[in-house]
C-alpha atoms as a PDB file:
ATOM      1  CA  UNK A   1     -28.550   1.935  34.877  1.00  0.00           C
ATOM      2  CA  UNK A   2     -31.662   3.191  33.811  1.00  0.00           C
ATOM      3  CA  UNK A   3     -34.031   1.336  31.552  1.00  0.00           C
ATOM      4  CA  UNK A   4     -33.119   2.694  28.393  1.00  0.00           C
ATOM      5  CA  UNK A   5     -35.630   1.071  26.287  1.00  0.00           C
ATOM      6  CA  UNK A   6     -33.544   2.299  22.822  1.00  0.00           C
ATOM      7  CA  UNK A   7     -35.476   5.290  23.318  1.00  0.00           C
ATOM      8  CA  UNK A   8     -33.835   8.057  21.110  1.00  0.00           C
ATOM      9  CA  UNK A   9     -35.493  10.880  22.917  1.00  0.00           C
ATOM     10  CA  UNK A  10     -34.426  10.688  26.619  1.00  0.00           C
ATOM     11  CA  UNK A  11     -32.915  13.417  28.295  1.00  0.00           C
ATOM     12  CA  UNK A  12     -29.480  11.523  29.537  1.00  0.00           C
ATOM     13  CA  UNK A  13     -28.103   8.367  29.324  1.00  0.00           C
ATOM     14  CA  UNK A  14     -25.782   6.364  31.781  1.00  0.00           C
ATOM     15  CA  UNK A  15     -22.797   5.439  30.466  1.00  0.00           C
ATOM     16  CA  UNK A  16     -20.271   3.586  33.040  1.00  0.00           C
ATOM     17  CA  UNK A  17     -16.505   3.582  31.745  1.00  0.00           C
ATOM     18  CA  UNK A  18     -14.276   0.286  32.810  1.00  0.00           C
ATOM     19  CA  UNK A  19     -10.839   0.543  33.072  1.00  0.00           C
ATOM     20  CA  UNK A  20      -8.461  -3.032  32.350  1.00  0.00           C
ATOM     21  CA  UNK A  21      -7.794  -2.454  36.287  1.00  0.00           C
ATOM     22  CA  UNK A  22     -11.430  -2.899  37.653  1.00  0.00           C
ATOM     23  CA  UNK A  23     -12.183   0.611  38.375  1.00  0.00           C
ATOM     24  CA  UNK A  24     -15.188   2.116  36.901  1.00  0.00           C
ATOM     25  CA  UNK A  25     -17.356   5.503  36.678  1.00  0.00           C
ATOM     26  CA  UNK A  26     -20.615   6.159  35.618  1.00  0.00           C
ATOM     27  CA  UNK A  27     -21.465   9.795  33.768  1.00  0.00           C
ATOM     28  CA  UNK A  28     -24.859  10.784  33.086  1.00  0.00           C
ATOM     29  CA  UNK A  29     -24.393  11.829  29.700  1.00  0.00           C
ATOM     30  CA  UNK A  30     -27.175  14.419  28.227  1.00  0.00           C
ATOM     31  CA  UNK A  31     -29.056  14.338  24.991  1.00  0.00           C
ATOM     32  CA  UNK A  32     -26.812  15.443  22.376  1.00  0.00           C
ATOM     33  CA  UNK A  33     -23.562  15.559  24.528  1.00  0.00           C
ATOM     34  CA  UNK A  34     -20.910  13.453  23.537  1.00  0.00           C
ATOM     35  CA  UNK A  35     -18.950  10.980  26.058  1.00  0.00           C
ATOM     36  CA  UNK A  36     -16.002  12.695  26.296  1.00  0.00           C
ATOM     37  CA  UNK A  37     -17.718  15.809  27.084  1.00  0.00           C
ATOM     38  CA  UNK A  38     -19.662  14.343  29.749  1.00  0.00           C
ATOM     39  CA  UNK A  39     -16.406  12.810  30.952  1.00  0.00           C
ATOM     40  CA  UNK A  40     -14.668  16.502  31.306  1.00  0.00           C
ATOM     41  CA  UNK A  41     -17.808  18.321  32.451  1.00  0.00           C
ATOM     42  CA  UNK A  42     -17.665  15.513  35.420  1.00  0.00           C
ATOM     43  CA  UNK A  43     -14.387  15.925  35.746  1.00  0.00           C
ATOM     44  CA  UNK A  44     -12.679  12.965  34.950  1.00  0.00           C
ATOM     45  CA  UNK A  45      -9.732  12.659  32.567  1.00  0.00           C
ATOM     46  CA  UNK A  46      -9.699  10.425  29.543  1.00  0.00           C
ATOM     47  CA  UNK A  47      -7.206  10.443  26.356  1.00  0.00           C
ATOM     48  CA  UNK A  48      -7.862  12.319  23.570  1.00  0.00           C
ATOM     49  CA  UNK A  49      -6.359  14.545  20.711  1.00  0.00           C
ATOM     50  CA  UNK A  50      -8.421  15.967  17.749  1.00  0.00           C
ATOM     51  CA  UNK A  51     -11.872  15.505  19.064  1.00  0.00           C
ATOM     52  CA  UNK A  52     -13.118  15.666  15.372  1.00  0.00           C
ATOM     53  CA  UNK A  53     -13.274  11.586  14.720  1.00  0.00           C
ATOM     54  CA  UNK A  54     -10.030  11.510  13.206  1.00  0.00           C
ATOM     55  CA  UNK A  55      -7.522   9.592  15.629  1.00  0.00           C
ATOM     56  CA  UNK A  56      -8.386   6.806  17.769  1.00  0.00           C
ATOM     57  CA  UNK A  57      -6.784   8.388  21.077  1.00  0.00           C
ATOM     58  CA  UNK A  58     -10.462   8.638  22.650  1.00  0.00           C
ATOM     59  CA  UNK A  59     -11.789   4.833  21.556  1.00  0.00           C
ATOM     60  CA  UNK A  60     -13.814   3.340  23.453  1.00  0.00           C
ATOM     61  CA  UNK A  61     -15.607  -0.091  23.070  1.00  0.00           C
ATOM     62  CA  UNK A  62     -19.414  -0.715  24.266  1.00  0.00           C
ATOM     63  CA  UNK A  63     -19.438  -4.474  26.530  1.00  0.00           C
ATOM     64  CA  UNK A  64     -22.771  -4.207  27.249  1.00  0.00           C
ATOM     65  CA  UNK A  65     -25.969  -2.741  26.557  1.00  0.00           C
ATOM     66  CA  UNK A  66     -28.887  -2.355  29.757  1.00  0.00           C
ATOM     67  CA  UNK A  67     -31.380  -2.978  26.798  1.00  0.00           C
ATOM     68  CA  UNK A  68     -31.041  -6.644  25.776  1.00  0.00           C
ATOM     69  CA  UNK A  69     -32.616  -5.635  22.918  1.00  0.00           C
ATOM     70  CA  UNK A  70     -30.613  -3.183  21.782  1.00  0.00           C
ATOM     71  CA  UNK A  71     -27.096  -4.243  19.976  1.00  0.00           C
ATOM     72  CA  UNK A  72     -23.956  -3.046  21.130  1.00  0.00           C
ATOM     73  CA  UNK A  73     -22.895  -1.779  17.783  1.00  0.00           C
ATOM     74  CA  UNK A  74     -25.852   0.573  17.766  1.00  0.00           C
ATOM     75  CA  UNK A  75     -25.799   2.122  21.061  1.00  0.00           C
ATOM     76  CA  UNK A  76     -23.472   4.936  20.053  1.00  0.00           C
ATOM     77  CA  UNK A  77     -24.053   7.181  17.474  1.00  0.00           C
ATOM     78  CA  UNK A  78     -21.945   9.547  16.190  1.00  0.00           C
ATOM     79  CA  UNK A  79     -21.672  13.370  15.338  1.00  0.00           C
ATOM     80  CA  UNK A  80     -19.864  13.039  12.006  1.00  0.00           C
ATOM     81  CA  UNK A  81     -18.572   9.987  10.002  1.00  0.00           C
ATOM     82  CA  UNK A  82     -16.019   8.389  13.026  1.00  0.00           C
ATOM     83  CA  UNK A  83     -13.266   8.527  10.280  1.00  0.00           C
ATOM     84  CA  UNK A  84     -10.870   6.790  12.344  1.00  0.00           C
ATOM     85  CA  UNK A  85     -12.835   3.756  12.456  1.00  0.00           C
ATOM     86  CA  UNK A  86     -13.901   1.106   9.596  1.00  0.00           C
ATOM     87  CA  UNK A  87     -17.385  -0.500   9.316  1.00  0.00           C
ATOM     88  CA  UNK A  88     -16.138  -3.477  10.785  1.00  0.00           C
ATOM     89  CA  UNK A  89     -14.751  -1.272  13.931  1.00  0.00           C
ATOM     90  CA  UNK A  90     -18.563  -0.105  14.348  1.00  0.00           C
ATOM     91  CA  UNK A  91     -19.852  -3.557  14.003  1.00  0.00           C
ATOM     92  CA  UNK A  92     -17.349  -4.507  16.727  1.00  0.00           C
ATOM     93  CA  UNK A  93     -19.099  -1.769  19.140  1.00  0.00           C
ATOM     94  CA  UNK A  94     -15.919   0.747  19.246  1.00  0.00           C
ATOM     95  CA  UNK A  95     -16.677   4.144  19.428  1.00  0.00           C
ATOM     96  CA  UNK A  96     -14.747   7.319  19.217  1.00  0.00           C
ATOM     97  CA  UNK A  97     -15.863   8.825  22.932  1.00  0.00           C
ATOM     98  CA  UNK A  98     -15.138  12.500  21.161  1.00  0.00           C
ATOM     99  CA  UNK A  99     -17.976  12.539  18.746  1.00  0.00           C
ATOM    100  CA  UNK A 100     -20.011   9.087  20.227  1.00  0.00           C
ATOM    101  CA  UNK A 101     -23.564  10.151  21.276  1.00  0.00           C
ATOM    102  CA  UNK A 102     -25.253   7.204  23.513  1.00  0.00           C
ATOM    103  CA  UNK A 103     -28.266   6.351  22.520  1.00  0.00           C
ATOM    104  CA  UNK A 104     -28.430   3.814  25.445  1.00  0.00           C
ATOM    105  CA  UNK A 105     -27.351   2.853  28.343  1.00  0.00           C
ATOM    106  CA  UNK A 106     -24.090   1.075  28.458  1.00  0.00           C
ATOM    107  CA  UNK A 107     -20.818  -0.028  29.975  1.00  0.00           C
ATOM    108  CA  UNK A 108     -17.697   1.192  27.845  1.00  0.00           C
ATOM    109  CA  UNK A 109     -14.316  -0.351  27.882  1.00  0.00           C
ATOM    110  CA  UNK A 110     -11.799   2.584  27.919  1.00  0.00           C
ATOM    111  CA  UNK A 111      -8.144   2.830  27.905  1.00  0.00           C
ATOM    112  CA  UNK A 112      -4.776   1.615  26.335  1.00  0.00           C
ATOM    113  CA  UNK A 113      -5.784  -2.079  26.240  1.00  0.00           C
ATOM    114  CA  UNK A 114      -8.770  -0.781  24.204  1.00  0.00           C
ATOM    115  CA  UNK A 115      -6.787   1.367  21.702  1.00  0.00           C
ATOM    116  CA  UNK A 116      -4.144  -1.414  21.095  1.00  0.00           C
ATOM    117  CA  UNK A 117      -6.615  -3.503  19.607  1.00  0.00           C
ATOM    118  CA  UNK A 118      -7.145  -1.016  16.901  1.00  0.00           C
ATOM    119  CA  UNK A 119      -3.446  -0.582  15.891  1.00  0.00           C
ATOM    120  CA  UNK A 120      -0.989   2.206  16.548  1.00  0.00           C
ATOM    121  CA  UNK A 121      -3.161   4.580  13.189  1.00  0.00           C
ATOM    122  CA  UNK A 122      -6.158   4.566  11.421  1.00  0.00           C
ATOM    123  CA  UNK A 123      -4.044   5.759   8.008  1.00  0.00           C
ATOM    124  CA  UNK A 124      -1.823   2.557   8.534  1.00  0.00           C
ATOM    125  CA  UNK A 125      -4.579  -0.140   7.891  1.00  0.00           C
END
């Protein structure tokens, strides 16, 4: 990873996804791109459905930020409001990879395991 430095104007940031079975991959996601884009433009398949923030098929969860100053709640930001997810989702460091724009470098916990923890729907909570 790239020191990242919480600097809000870098070009790309590295973002390494980690499956529950050990694998990983690590896209270099550019300024203004979201994660899932990143993800398809690099060809790798992830989950996801309305790609407006309004299901949690994409989530993902931030582990661990290369900036030990920077929280993991705060390195993803968002296009829109992430309507799927609750303040205390955010504050947890899950992120909605459809809409979630890095603003650091990070490792991401993807996958079912991920979205279980949320609950089957957002409009069921």
């Amino acid at each position: 990873m790239n020191d990242s430095s919480g600097d809000a104007g870098r070009e790309e940031y590295d973002v390494t996804l980690e499956w529950p079975d050990g694998r990983s991959r690590t896209l270099d996601v550019r300024s203004r791109e979201s994660v899932l884009n990143a993800a398809l433009r690099e060809g790798l398949r992830l989950p996801y459905d309305c790609r407006k923030g309004t299901c949690t098929t994409c989530v993902g969860r931030v582990v661990a930020v290369a900036d030990d100053a920077v929280d993991p709640a705060s390195a993803m930001d968002h296009r829109r409001a992430p309507r799927a997810l609750d303040p205390d989702d955010l504050a947890d460091g899950y992120a909605l990879l459809c809409i979630a724009l890095p603003r650091a470098d990070c490792r991401v916990a993807v996958g079912p395991t991920v979205r279980s923890e949320l609950g089957d729907s957002p409009w069921g909570r």
